[in-house]
Protein backbone atom coordinates (compact mmCIF):
# COMPACT_ATOMS: atom_id res chain seq x y z
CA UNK A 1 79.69 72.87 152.40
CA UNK A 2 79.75 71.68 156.14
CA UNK A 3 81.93 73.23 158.33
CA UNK A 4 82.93 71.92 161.75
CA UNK A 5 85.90 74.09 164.19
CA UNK A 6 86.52 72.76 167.31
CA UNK A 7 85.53 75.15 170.24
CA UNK A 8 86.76 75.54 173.72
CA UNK A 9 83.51 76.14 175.56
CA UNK A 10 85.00 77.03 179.13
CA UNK A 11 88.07 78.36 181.18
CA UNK A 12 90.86 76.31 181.62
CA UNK A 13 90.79 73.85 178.60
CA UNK A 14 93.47 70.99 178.53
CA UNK A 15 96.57 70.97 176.69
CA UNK A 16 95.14 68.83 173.91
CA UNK A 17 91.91 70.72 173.18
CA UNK A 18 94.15 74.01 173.59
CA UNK A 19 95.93 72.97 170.77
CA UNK A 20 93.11 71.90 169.01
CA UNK A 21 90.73 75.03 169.23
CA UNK A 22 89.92 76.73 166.15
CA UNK A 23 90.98 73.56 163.71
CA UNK A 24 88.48 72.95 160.81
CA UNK A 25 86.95 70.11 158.83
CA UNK A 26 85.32 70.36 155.80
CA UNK A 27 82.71 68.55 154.08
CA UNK A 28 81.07 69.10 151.16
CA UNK A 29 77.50 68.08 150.56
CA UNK A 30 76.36 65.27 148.16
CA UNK A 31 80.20 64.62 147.77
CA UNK A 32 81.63 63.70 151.03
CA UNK A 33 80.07 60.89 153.55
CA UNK A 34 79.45 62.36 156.96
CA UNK A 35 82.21 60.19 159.41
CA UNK A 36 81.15 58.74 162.20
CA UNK A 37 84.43 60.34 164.15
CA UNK A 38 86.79 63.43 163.44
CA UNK A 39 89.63 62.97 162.98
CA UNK A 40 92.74 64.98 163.77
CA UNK A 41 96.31 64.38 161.48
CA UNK A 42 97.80 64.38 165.22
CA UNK A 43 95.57 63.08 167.68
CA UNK A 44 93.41 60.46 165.82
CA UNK A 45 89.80 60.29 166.62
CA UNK A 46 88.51 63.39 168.82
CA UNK A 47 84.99 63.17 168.53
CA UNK A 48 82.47 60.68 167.93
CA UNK A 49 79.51 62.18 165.63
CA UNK A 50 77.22 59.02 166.68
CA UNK A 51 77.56 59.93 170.52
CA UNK A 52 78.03 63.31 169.81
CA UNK A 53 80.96 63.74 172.41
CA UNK A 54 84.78 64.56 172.65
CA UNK A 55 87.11 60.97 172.22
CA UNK A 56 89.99 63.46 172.52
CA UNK A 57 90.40 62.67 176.21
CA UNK A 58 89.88 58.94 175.12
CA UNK A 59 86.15 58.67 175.27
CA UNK A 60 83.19 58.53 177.71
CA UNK A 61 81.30 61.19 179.79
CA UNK A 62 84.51 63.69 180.77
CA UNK A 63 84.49 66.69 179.20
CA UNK A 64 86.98 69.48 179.48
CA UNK A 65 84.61 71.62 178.05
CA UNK A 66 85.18 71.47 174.42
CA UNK A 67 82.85 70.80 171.91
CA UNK A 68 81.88 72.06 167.93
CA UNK A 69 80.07 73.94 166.15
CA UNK A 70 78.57 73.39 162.57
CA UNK A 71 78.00 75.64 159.86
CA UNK A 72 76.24 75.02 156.80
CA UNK A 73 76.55 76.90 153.69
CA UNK A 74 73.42 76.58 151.76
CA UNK A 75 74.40 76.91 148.34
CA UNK A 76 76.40 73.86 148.05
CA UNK A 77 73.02 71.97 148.71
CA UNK A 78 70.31 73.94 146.77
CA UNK A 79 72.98 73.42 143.54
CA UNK A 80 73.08 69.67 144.59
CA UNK A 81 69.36 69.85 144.33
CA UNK A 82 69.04 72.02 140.73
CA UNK A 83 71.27 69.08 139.52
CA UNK A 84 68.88 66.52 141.27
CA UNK A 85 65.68 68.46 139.62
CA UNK A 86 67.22 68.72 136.16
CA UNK A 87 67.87 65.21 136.60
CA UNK A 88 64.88 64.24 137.18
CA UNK A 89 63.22 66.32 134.05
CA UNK A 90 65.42 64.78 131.32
């Protein structure tokens, strides 16, 4: 499983990245394809994994300081690999 939550990395965040501090996508590994955006059920696209940068202001350099962070959990991909291994041995 890959876990993303939206941070707010400073003081004084805007309303939108207020609002979205602390919301969560999942992804599970081997299952899910990695997006090229997130995307919120409210705001749309608010960030672009290829850039990696916040769209939630519309794009480009500005930053109200927001940003991710990713967490892995390991199991999810060492039992993707046990079923790529037995695979492998039939």
């Amino acid at each position: 499983m890959m876990v993303i939550n939206w941070l707010l990395l400073g003081p004084n965040p805007c309303a939108k990245c207020f609002i979205l501090s602390g919301y969560i996508w999942e992804f599970t590994i081997g299952i899910d394809h990695f997006p090229t955006q997130l995307i919120h059920p409210s705001y749309g696209a608010v960030w672009d994994n290829t850039t990696n940068e916040s769209e939630a202001h519309g794009g480009g350099p500005w930053n109200c300081h927001c940003g991710i962070s990713v967490t892995w959990e390991l199991s999810d991909l060492e039992n993707l690999i046990a079923s790529m291994k037995d695979a492998l041995q039939q």
